[in-house]
N, C-alpha and C. Protein backbone atom coordinates (compact mmCIF):
# COMPACT_ATOMS: atom_id res chain seq x y z
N UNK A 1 -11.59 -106.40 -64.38
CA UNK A 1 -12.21 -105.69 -63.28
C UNK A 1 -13.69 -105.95 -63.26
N UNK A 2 -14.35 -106.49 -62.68
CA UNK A 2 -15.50 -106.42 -62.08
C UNK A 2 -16.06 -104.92 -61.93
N UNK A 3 -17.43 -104.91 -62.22
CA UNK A 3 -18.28 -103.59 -62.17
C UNK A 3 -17.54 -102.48 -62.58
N UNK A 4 -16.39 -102.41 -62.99
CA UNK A 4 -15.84 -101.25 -63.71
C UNK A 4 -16.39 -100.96 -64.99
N UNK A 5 -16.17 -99.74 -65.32
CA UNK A 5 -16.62 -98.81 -66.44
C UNK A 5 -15.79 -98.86 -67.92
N UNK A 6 -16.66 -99.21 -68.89
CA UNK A 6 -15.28 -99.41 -69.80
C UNK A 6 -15.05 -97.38 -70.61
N UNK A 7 -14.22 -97.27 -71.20
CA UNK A 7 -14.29 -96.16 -71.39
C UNK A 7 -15.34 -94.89 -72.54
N UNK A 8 -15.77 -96.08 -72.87
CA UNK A 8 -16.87 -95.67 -73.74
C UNK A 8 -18.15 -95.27 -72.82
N UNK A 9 -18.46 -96.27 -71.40
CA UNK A 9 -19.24 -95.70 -70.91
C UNK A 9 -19.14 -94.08 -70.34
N UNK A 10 -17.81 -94.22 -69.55
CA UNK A 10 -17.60 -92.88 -69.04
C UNK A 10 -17.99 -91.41 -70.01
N UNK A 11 -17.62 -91.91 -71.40
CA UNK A 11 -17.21 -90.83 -72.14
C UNK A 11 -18.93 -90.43 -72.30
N UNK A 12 -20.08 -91.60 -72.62
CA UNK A 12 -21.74 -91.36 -72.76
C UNK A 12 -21.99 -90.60 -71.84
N UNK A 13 -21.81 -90.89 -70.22
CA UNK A 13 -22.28 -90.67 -69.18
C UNK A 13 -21.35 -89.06 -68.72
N UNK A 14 -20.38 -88.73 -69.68
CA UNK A 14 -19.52 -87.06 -69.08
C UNK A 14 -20.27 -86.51 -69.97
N UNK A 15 -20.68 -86.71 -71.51
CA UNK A 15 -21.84 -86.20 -72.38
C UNK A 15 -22.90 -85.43 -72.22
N UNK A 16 -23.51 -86.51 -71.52
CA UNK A 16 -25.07 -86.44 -70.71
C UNK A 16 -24.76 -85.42 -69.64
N UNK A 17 -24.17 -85.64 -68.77
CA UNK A 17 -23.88 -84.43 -67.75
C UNK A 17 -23.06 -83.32 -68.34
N UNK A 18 -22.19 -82.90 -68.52
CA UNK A 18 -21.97 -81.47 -70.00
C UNK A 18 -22.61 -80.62 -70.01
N UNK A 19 -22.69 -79.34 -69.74
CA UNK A 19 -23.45 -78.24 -70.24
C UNK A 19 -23.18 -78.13 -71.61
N UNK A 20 -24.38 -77.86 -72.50
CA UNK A 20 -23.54 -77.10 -73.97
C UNK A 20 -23.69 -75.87 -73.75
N UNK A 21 -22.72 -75.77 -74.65
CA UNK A 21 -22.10 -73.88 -74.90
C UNK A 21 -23.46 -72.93 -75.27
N UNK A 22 -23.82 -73.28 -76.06
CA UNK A 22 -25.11 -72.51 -76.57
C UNK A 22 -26.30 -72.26 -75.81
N UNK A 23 -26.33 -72.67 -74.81
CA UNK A 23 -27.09 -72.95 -73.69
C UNK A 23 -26.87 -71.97 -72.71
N UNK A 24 -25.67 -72.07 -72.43
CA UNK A 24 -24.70 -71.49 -71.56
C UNK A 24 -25.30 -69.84 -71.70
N UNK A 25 -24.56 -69.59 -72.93
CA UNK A 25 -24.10 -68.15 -73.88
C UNK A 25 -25.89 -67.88 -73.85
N UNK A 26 -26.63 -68.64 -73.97
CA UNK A 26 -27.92 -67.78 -74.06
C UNK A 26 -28.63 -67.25 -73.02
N UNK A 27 -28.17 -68.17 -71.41
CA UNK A 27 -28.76 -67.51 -70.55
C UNK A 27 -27.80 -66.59 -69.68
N UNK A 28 -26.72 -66.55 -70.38
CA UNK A 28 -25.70 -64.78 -70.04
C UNK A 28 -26.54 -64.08 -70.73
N UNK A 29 -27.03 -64.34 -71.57
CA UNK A 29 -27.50 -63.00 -72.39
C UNK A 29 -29.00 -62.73 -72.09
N UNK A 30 -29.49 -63.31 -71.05
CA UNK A 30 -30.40 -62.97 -70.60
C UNK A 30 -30.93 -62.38 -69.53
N UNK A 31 -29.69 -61.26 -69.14
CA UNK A 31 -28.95 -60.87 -67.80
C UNK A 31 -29.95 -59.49 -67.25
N UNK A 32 -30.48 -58.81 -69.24
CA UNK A 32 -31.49 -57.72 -68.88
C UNK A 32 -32.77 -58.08 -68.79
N UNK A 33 -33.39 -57.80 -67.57
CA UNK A 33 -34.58 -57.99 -67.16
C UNK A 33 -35.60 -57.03 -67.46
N UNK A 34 -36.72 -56.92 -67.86
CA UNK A 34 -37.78 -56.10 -67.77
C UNK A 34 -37.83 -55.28 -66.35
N UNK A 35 -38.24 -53.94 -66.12
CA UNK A 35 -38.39 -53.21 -65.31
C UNK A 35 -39.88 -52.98 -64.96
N UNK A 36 -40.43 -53.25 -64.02
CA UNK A 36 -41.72 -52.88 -63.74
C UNK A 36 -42.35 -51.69 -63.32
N UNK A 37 -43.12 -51.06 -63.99
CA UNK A 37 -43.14 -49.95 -63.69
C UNK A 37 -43.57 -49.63 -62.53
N UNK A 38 -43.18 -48.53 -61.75
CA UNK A 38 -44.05 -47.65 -60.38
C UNK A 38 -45.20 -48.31 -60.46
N UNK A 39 -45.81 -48.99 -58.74
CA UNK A 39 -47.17 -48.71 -58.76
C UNK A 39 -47.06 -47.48 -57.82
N UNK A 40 -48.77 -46.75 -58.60
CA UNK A 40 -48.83 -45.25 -58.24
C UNK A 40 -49.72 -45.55 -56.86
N UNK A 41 -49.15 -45.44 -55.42
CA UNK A 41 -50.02 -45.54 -53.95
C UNK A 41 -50.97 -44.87 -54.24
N UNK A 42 -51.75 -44.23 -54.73
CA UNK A 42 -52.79 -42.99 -54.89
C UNK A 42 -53.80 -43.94 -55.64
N UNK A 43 -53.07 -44.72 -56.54
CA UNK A 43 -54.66 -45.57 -57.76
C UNK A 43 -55.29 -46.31 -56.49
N UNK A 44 -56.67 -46.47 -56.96
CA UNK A 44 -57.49 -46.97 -56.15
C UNK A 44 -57.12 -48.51 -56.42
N UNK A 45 -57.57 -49.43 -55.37
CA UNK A 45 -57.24 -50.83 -55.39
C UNK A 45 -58.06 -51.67 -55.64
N UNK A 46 -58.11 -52.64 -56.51
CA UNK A 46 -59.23 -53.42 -57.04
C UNK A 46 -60.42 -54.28 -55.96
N UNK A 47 -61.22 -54.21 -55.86
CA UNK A 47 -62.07 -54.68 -55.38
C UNK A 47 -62.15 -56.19 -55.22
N UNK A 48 -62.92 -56.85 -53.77
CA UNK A 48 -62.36 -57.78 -53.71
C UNK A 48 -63.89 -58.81 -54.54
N UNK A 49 -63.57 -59.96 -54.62
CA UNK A 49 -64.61 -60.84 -55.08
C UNK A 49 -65.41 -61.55 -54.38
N UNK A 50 -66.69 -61.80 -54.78
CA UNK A 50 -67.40 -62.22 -53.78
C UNK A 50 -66.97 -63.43 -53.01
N UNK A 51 -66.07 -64.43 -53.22
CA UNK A 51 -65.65 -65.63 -52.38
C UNK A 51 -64.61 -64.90 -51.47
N UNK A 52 -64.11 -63.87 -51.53
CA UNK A 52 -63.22 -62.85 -50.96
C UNK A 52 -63.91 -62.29 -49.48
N UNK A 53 -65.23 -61.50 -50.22
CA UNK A 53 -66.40 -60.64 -49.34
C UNK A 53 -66.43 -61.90 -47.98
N UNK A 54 -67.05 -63.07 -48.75
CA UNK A 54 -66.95 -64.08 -48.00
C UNK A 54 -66.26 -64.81 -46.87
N UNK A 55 -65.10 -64.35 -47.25
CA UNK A 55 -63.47 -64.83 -46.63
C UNK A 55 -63.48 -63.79 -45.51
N UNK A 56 -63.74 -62.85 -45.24
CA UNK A 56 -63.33 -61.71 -44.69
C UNK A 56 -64.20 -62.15 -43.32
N UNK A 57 -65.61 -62.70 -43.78
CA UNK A 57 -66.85 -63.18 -42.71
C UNK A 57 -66.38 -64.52 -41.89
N UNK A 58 -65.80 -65.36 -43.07
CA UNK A 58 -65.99 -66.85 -42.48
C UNK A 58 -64.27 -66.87 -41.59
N UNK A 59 -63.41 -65.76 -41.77
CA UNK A 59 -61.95 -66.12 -41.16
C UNK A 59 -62.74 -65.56 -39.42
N UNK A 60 -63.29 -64.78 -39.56
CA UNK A 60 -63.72 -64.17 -37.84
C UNK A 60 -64.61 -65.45 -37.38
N UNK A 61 -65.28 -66.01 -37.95
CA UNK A 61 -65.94 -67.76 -37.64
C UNK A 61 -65.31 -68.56 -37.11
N UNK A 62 -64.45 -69.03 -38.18
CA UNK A 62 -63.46 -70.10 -38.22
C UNK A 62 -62.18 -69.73 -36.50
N UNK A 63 -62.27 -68.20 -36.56
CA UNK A 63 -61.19 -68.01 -35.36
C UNK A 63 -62.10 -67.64 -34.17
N UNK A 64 -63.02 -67.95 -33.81
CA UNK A 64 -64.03 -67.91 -32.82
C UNK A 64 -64.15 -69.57 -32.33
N UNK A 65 -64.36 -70.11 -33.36
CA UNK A 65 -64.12 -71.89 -33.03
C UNK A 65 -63.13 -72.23 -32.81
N UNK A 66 -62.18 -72.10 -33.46
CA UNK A 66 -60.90 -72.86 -33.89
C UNK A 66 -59.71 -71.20 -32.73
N UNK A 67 -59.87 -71.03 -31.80
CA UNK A 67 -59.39 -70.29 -30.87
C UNK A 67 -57.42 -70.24 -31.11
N UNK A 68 -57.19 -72.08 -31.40
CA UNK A 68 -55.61 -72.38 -31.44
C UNK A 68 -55.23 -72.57 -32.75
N UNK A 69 -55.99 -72.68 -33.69
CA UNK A 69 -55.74 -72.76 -35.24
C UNK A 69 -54.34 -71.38 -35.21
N UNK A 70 -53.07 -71.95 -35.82
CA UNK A 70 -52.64 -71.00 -36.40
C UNK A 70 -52.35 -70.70 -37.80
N UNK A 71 -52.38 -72.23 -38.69
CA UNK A 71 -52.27 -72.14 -39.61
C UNK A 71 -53.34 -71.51 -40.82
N UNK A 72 -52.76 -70.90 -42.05
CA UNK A 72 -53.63 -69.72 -42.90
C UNK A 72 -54.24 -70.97 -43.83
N UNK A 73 -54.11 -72.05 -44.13
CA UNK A 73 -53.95 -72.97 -45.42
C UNK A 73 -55.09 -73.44 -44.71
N UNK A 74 -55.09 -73.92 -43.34
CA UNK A 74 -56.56 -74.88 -42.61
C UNK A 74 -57.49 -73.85 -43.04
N UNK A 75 -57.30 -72.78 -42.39
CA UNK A 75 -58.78 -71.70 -42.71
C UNK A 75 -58.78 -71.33 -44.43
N UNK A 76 -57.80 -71.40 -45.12
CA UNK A 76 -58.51 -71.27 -46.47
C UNK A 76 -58.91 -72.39 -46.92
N UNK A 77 -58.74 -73.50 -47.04
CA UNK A 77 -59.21 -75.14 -47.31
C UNK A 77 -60.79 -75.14 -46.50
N UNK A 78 -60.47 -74.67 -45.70
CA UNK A 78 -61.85 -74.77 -44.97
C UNK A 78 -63.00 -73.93 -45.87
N UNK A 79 -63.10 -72.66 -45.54
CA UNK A 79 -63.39 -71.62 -46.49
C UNK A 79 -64.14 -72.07 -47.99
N UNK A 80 -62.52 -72.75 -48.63
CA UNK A 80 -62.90 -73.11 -49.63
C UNK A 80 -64.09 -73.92 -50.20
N UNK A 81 -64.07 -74.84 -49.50
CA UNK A 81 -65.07 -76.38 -49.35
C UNK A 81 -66.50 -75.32 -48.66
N UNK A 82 -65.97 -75.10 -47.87
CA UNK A 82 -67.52 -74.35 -47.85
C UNK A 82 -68.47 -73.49 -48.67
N UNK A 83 -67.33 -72.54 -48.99
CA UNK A 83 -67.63 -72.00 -50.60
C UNK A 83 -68.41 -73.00 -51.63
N UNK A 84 -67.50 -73.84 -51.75
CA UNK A 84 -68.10 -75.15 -52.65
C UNK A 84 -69.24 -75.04 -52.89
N UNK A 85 -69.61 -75.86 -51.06
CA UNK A 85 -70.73 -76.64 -50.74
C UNK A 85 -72.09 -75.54 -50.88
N UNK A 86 -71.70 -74.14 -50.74
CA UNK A 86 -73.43 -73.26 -50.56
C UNK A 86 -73.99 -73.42 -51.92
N UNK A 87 -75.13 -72.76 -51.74
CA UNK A 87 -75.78 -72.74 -53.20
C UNK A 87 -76.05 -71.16 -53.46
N UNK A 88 -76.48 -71.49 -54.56
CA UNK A 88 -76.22 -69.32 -55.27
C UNK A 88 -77.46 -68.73 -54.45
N UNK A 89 -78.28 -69.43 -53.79
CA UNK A 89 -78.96 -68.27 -52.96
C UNK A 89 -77.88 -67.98 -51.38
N UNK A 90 -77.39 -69.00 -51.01
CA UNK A 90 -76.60 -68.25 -49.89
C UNK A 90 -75.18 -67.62 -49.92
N UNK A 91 -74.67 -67.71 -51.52
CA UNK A 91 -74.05 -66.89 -52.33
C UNK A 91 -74.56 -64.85 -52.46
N UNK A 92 -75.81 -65.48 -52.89
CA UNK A 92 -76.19 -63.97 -52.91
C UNK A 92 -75.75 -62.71 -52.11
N UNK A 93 -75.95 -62.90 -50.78
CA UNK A 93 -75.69 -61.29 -50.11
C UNK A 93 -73.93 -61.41 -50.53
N UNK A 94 -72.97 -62.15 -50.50
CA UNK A 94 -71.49 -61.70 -51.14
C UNK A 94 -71.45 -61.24 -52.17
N UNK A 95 -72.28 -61.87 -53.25
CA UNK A 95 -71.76 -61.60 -54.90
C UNK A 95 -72.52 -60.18 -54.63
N UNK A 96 -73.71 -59.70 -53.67
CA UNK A 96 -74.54 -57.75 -53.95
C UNK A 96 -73.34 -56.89 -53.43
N UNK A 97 -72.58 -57.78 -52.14
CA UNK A 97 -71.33 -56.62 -51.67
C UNK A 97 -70.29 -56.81 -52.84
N UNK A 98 -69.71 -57.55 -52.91
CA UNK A 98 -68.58 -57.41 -53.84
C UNK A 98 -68.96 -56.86 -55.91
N UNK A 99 -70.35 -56.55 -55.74
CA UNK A 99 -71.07 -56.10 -56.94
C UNK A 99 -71.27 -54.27 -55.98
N UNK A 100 -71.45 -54.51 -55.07
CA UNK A 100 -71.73 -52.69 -54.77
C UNK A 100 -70.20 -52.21 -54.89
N UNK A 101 -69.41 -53.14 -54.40
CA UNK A 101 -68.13 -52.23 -54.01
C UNK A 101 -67.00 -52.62 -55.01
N UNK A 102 -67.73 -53.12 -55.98
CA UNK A 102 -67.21 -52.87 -58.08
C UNK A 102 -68.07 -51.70 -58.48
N UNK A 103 -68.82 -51.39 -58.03
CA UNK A 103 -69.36 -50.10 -58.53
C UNK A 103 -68.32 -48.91 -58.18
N UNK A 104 -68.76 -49.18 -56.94
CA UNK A 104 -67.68 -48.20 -56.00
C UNK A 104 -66.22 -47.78 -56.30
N UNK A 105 -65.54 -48.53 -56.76
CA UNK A 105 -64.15 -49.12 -57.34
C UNK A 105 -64.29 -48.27 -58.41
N UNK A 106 -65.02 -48.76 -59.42
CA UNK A 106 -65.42 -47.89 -60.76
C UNK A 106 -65.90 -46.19 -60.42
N UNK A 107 -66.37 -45.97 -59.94
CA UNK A 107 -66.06 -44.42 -59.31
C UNK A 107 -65.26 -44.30 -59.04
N UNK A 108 -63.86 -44.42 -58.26
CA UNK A 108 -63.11 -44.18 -57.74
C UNK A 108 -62.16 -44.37 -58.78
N UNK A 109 -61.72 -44.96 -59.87
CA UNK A 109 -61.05 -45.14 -61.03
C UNK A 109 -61.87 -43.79 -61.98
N UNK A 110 -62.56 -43.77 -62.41
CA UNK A 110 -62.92 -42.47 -63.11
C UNK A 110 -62.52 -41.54 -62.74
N UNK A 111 -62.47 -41.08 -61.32
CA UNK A 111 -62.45 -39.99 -60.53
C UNK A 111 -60.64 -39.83 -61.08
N UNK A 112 -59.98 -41.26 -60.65
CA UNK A 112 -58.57 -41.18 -60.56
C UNK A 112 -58.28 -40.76 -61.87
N UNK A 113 -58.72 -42.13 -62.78
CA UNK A 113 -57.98 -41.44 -64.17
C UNK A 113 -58.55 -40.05 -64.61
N UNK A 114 -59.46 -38.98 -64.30
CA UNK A 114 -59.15 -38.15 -64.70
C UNK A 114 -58.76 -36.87 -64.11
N UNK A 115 -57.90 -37.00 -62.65
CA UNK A 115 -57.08 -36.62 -62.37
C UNK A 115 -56.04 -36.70 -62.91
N UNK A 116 -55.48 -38.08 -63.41
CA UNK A 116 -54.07 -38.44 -63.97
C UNK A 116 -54.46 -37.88 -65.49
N UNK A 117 -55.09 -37.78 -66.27
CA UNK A 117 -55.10 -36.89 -67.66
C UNK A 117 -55.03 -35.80 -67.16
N UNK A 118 -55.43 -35.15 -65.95
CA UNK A 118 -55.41 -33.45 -66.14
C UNK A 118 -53.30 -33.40 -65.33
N UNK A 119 -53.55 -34.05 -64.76
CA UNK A 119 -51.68 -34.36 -64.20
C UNK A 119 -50.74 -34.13 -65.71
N UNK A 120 -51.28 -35.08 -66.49
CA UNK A 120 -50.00 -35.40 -67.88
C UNK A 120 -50.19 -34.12 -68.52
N UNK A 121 -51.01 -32.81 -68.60
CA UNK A 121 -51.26 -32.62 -69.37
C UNK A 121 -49.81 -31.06 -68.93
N UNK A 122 -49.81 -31.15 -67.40
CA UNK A 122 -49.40 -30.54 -66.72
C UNK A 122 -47.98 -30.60 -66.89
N UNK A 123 -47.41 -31.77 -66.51
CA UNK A 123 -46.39 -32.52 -66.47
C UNK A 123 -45.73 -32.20 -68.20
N UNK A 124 -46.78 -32.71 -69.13
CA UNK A 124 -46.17 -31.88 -70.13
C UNK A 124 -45.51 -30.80 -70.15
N UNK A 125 -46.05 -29.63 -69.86
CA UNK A 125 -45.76 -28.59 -70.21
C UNK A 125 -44.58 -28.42 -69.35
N UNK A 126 -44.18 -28.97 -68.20
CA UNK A 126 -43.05 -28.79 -67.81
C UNK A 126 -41.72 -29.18 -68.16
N UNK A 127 -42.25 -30.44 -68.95
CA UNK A 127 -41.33 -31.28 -69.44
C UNK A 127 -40.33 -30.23 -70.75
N UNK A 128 -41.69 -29.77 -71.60
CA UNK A 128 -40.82 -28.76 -72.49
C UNK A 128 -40.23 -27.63 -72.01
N UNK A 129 -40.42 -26.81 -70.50
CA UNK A 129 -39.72 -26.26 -70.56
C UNK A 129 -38.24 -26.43 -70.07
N UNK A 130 -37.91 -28.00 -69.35
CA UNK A 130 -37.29 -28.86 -69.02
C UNK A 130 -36.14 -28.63 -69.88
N UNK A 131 -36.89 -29.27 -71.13
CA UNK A 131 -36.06 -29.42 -72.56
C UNK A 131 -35.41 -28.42 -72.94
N UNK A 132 -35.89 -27.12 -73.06
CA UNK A 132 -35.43 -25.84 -73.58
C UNK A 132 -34.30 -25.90 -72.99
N UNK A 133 -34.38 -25.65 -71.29
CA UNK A 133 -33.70 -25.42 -70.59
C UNK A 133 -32.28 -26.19 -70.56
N UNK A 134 -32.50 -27.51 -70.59
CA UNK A 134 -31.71 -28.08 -70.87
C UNK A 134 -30.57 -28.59 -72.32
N UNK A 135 -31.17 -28.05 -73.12
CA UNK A 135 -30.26 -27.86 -74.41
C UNK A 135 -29.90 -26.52 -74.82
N UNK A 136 -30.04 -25.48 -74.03
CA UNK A 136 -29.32 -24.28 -73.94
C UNK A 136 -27.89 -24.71 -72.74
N UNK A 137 -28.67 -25.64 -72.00
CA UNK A 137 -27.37 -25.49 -71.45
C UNK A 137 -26.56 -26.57 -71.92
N UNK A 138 -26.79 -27.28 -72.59
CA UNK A 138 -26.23 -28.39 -73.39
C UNK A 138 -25.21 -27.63 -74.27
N UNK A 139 -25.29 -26.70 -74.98
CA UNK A 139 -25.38 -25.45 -76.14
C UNK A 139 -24.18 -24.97 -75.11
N UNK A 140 -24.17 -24.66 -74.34
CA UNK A 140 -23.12 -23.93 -73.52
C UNK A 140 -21.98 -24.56 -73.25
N UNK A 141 -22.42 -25.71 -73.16
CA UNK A 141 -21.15 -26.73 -72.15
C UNK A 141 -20.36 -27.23 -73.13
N UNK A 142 -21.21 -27.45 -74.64
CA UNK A 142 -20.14 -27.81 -75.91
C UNK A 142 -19.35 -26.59 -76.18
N UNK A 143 -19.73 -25.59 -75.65
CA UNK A 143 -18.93 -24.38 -76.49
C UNK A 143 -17.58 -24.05 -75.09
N UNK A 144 -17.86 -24.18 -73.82
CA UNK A 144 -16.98 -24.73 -72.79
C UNK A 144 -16.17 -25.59 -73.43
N UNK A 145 -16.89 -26.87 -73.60
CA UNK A 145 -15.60 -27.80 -73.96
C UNK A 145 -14.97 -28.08 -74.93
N UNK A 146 -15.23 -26.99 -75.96
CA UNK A 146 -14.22 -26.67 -77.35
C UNK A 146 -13.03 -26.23 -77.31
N UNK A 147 -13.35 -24.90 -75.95
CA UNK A 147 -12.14 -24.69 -75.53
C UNK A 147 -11.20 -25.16 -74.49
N UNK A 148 -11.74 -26.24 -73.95
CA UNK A 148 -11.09 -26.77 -73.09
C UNK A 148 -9.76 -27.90 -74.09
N UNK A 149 -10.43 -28.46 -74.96
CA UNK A 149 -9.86 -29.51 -76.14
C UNK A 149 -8.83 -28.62 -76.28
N UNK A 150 -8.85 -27.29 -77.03
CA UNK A 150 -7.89 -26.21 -77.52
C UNK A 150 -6.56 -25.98 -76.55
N UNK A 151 -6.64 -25.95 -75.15
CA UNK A 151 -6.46 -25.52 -74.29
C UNK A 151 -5.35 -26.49 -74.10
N UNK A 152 -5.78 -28.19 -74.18
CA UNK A 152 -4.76 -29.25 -74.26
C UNK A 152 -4.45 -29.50 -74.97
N UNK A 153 -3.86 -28.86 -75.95
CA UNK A 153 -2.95 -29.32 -77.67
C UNK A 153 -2.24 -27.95 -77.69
């Protein structure tokens, strides 16, 4: 036979394509995922950066010229290169806003986290009476279902 396969090739080439087992079995077992915790809507939101401050100025520019632009990638490429090209004095007035309103940010995080310490401290105390509550009645339902066991024998 011409261009046929002798059987040694087949057997290299079913090899190579093959899943192995161990491979397999490890990503079943990788079925539990991490849970992310709640974000809390109430935390204040990080402040943006001065090439950001920037962005916010040069997208109302860019869509004053560019009227039919719809794409987001032209105006950030654009943006970007321009960014590049300034120098740190016409940098300056972005990096004082996005430096006032990291201040700002930082107030607003103090303020938060110590709302959320006086919250936990709260939340505690409910929690234990939670607990009480709930292993009295825990306490009850075993002594219910002692006699229920009794009841079927």
């Amino acid at each position: 036979m011409k261009g046929g396969r002798s059987k040694s090739d087949t057997k290299k080439a079913d090899a190579k394509l093959s899943v192995k087992k161990g491979a397999a079995a490890t990503k079943a077992g990788k079925k539990t995922k991490k849970e992310k915790p709640v974000k809390d809507p109430n935390k204040p939101k990080r402040p943006a950066s001065a090439f950001f401050v920037f962005m916010e100025e040069f997208r109302k520019q860019f869509k004053e010229k560019h009227p039919s632009n719809k794409s987001v990638s032209v105006v950030g490429k654009a943006g970007g290169d321009k960014w590049k090209s300034m120098s740190e004095a016409e940098k300056a007035p972005y990096v004082a806003k996005a430096e006032k309103r990291k201040v700002e940010y930082e107030k607003n995080m103090k303020a938060y986290n110590k709302k959320q310490a006086e919250g936990t401290k709260v939340v505690e105390e409910e929690d234990e009476s939670e607990k009480s509550l709930s292993e009295v009645n825990d306490q009850e339902d075993d002594e219910d279902g002692s006699e229920e066991e009794e009841d079927d024998e």
